[in-house]
Protein backbone atom coordinates (compact mmCIF):
# COMPACT_ATOMS: atom_id res chain seq x y z
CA UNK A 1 0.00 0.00 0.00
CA UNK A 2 1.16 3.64 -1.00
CA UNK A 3 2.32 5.48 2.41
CA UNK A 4 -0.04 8.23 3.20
CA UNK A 5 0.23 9.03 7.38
CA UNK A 6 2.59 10.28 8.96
CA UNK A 7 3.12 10.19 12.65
CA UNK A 8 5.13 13.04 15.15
CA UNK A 9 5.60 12.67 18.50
CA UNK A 10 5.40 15.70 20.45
CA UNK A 11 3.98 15.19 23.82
CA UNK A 12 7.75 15.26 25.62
CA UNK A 13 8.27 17.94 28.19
CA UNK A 14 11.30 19.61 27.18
CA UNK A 15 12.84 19.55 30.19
CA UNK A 16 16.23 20.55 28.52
CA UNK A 17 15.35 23.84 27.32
CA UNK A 18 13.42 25.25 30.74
CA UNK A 19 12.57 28.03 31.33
CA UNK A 20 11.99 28.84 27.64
CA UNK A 21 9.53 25.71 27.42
CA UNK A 22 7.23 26.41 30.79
CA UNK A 23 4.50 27.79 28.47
CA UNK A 24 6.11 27.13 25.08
CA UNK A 25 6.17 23.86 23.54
CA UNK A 26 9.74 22.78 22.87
CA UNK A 27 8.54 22.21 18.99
CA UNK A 28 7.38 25.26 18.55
CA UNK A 29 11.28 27.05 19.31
CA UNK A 30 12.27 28.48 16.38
CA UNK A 31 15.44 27.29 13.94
CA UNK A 32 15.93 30.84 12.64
CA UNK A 33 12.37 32.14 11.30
CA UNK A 34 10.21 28.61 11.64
CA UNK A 35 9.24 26.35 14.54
CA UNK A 36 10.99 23.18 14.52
CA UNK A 37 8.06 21.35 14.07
CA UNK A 38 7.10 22.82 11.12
CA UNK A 39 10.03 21.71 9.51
CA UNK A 40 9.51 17.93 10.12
CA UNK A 41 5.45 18.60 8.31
CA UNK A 42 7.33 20.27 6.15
CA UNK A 43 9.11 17.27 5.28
CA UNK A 44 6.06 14.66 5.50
CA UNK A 45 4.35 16.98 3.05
CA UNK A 46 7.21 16.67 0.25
CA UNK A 47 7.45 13.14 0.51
CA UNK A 48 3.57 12.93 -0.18
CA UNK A 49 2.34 12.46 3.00
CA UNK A 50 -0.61 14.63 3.73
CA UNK A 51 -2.48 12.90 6.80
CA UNK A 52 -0.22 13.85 10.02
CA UNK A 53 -1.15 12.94 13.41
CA UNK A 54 0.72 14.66 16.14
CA UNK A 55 0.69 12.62 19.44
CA UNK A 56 0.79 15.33 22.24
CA UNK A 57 0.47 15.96 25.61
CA UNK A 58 -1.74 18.08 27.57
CA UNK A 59 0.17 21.19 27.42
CA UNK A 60 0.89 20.92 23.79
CA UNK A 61 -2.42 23.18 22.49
CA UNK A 62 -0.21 25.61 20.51
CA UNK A 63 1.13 23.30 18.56
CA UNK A 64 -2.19 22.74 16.97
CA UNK A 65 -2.69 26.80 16.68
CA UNK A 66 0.24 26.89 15.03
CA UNK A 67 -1.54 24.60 11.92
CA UNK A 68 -4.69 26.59 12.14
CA UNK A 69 -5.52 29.42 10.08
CA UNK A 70 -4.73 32.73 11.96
CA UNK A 71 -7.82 34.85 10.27
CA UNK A 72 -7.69 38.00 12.60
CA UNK A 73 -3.48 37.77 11.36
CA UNK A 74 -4.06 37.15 7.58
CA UNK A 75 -6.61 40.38 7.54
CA UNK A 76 -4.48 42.77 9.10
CA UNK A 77 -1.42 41.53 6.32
CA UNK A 78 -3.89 41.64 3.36
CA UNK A 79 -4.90 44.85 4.19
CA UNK A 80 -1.28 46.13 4.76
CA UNK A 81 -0.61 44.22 2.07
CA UNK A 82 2.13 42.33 3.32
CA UNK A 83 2.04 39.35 0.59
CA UNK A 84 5.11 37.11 2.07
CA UNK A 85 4.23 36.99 5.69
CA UNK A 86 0.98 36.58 4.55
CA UNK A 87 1.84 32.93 2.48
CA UNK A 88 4.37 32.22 5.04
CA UNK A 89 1.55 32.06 7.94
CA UNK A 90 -0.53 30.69 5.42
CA UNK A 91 1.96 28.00 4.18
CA UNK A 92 1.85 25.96 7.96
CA UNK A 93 -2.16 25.97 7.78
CA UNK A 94 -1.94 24.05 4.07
CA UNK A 95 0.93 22.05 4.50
CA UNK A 96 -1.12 18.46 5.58
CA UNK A 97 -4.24 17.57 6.98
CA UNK A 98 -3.66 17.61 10.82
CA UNK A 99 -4.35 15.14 13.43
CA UNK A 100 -4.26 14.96 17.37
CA UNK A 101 -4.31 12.62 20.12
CA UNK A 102 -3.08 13.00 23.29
CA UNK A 103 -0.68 10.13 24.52
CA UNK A 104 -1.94 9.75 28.45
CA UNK A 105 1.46 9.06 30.06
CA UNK A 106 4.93 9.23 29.31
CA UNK A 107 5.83 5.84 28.46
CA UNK A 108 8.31 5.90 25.51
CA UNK A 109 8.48 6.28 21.98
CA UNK A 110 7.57 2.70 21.66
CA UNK A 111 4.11 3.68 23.71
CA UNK A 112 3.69 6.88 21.69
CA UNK A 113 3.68 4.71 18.13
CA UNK A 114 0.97 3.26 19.67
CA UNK A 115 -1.26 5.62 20.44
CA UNK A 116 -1.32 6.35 16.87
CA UNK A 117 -2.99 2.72 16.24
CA UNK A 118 -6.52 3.35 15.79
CA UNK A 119 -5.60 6.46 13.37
CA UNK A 120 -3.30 4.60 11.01
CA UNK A 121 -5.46 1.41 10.91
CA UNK A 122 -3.89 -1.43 8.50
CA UNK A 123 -1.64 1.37 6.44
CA UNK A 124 1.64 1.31 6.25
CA UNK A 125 2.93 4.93 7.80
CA UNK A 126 6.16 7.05 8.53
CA UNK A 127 7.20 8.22 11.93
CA UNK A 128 9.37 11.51 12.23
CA UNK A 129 11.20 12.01 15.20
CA UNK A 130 11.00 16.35 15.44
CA UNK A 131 14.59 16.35 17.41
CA UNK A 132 16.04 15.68 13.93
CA UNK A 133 15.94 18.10 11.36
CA UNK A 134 16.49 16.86 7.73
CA UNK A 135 17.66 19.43 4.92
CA UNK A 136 14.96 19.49 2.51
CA UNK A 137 17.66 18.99 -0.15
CA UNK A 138 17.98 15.67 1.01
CA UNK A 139 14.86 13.01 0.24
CA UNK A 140 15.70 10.80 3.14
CA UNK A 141 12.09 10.00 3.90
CA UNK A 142 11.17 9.74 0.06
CA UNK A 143 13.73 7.22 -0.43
CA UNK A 144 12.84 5.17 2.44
CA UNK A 145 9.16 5.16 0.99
CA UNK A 146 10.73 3.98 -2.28
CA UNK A 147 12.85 0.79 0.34
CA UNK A 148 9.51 -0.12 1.76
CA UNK A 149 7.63 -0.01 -1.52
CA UNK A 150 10.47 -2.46 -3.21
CA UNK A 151 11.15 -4.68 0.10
CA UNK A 152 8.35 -4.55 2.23
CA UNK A 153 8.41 -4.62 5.43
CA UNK A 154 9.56 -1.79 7.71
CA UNK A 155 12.78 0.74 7.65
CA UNK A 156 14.78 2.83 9.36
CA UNK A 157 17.10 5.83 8.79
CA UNK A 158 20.65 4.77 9.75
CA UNK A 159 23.68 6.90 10.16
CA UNK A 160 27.21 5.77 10.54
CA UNK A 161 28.94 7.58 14.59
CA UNK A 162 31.95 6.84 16.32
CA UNK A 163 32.10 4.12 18.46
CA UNK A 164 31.83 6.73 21.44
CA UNK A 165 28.81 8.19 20.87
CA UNK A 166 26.42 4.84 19.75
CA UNK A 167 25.50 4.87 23.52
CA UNK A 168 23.09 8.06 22.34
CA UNK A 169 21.46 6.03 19.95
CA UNK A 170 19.87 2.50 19.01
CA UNK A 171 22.41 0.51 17.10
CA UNK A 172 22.24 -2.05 14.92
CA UNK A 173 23.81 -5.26 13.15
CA UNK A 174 23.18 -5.09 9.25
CA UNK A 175 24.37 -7.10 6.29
CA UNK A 176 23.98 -5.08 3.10
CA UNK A 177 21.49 -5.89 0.35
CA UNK A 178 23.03 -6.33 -2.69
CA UNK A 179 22.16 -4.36 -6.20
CA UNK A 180 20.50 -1.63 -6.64
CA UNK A 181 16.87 -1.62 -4.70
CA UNK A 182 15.92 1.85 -6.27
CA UNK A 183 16.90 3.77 -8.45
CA UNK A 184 17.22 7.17 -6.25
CA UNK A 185 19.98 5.01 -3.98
CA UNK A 186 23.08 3.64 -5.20
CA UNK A 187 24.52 -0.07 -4.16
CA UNK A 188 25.39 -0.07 -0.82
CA UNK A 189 22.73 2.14 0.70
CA UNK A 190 20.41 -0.23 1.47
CA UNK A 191 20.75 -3.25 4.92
CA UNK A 192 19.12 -5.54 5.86
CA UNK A 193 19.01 -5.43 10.04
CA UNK A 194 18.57 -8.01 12.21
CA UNK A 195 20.30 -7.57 15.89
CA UNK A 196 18.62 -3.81 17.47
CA UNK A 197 20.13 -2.65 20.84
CA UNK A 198 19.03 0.73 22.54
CA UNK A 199 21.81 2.83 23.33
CA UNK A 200 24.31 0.13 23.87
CA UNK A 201 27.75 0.93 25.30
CA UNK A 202 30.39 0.85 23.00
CA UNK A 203 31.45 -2.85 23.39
CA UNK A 204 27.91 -4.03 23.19
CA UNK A 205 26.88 -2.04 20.27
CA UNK A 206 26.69 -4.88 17.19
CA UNK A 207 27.54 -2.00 14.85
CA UNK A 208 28.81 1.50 14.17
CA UNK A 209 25.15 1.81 12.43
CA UNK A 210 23.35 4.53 14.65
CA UNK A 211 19.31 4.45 14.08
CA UNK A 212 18.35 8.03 13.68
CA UNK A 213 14.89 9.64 13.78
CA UNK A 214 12.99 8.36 10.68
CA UNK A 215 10.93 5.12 10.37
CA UNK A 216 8.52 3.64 7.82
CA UNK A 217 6.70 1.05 9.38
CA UNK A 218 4.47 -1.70 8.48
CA UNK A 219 1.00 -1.62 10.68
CA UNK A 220 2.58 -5.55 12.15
CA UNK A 221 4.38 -3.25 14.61
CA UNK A 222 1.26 -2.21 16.43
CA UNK A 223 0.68 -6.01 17.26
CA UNK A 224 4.08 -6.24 18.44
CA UNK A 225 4.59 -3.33 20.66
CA UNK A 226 1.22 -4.11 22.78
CA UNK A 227 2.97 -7.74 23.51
CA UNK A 228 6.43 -5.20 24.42
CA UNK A 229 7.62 -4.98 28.05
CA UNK A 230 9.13 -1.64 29.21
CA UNK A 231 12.68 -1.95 28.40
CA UNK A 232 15.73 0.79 28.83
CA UNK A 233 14.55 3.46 31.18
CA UNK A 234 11.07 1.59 31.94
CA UNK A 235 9.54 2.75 28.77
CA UNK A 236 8.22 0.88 25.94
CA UNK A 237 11.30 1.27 23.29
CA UNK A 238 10.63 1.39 19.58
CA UNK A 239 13.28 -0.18 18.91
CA UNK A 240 12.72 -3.34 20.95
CA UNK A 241 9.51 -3.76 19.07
CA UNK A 242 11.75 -3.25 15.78
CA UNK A 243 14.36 -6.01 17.17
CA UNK A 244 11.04 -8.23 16.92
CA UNK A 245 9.28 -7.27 14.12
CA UNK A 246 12.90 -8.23 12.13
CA UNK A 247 12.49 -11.84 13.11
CA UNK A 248 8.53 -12.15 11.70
CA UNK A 249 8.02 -13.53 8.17
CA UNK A 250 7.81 -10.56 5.66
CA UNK A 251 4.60 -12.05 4.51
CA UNK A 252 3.29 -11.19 8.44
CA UNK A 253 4.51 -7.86 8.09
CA UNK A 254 8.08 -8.63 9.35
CA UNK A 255 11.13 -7.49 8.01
CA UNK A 256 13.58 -4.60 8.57
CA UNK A 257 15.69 -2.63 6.33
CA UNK A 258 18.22 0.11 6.93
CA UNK A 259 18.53 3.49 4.63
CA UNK A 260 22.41 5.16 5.27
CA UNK A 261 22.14 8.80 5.46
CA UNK A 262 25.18 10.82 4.75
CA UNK A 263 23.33 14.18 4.26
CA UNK A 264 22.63 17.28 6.36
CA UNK A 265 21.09 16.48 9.36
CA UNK A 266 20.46 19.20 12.35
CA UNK A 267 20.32 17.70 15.44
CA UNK A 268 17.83 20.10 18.22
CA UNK A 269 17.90 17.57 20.79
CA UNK A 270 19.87 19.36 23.18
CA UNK A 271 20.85 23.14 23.61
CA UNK A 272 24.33 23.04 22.17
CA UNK A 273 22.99 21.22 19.39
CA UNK A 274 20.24 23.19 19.12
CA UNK A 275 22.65 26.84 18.72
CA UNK A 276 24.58 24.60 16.29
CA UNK A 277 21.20 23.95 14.16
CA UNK A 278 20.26 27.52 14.02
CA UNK A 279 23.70 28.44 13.20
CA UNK A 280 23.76 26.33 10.22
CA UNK A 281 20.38 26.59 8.85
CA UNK A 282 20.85 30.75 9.31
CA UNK A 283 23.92 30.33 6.88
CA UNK A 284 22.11 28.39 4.44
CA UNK A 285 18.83 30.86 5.09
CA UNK A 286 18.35 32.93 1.16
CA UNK A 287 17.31 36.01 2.57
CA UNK A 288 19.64 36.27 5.79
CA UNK A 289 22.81 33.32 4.93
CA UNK A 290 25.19 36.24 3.40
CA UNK A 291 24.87 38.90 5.63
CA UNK A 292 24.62 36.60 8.41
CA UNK A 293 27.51 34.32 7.23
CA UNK A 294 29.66 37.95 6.74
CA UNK A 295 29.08 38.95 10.36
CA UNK A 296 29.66 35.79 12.08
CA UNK A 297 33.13 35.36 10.32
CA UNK A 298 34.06 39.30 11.52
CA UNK A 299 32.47 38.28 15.23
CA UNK A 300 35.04 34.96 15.14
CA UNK A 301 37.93 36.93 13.50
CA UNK A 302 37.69 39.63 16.27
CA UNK A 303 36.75 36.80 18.94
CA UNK A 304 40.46 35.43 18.03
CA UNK A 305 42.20 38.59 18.07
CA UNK A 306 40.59 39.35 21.48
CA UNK A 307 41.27 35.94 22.98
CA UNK A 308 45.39 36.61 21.61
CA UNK A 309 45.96 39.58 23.20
């Protein structure tokens, strides 16, 4: 079946970024002029997806503003008329068709998937982690759609870390598929996985393969993650249910590949991370990127000068 949904967890607290998240959802910070979030429908919306569900929490109402059509906003820019802020606060209101539903507890990613359940029924559907950012230049999400389409199955976005840091991650042991699976990816890009571990310490990790925050899942994994005990951290990990759902017959719904991803990635997981995004994505930005880019290189000139002296 064509992939339609796509699923976003946002009902995490953001305990990271406090005080700035107390009343403000942590997807709603901006990365330069847009909320985070709104990059990751962004995203779902280019690779054809236009049914998103957002699994929130109770303090996550904004978020859902933020997709709505501000009327009272749009009339007071038409009538200055003040054409580009007017599409670009139009743009997040006709990006996808969006979906709520509140996940009751904090109980994992594994538990948040699941929530999603009655929603995605017997479809196949994507899940986009919003603490990764993924360059629209890159179709990471489109090419795992292709994966899924050729294969079956389910698959995940790998990336290839140092040893030291796999303990952030899930990890896992792949063997590669040989040929070419699609067109879009060349030989090599495509694994089959079979051994998932969440963050594993670096002697226990069964790969350098780090799992990174974009799935395409076959519905199977709902039936699997109900019948998953609360693993690292007491939570219900995806990627236990994954480590499962590789050993099932493909004609069950079993089956897991791997996509490597080499391309830009912006990581807004933590705050240093999340300075490092905004950085990065202000260089590339077409109306600010040169100025910007111009000013940071004086500030770091006169920052070495200072520090020399």
């Amino acid at each position: 079946m064509t992939v339609t949904k796509a699923v976003i967890p946002a009902a995490g607290l953001g305990t990271r970024f406090l005080p700035a998240t107390k009343a403000v959802p942590k997807e709603l910070l901006p990365v330069v002029d847009v909320p985070a979030i709104e990059y990751v429908v962004r995203e779902a919306s280019a690779a054809g997806l236009s049914n998103v569900l957002l699994i929130t929490g109770k303090t996550k109402g904004a978020i859902l503003d933020h997709f709505d059509r501000a009327w009272d906003v749009e009339a007071l820019l038409e009538e200055k008329g003040d054409l580009t802020r007017l599409r670009a606060i139009r743009q997040s209101a006709e990006l996808a068709i969006i979906h709520a539903v509140r996940q009751p507890a904090p109980r994992g990613l594994g538990h948040a998937v699941l929530c999603a359940k009655e929603h995605v029924g017997d479809e196949p559907f994507a899940v986009l982690l919003g603490d990764d950012l993924i360059d629209a230049r890159d179709p990471l999400l489109t090419n795992m759609i292709a994966v899924r389409q050729a294969l079956g199955g389910s698959v995940v976005a790998l990336m290839r870390v140092p040893r030291d840091q796999i303990s952030l991650y899930g990890s896992a042991a792949a063997e590669p598929v040989p040929g070419v699976v699609t067109p879009e990816l060349p030989a090599g890009s495509v694994f089959r996985l079979s051994e998932l571990v969440e963050k594993p310490s670096p002697a226990e990790a069964p790969s350098d393969f780090a799992i990174i925050g974009r799935y395409v899942l076959d519905p199977a994994v709902f039936a699997v993650l109900e019948e998953t005990a609360p693993g690292r951290g007491g939570e219900i990990q995806l990627t236990d249910a994954l480590a499962a759902l590789a050993q099932v017959d493909p004609a069950a719904g079993g089956g897991l590949h791997g996509v490597v991803f080499s391309g830009r990635r912006y990581d807004t997981g933590d705050r240093l991370d999340y300075l490092k995004a905004v950085v990065r994505m202000a260089l590339d930005h077409p109306e600010l990127g040169a100025d910007f880019g111009a000013w940071l290189t004086e500030f770091v000139d006169g920052k070495d000068r200072d520090s020399s002296q």
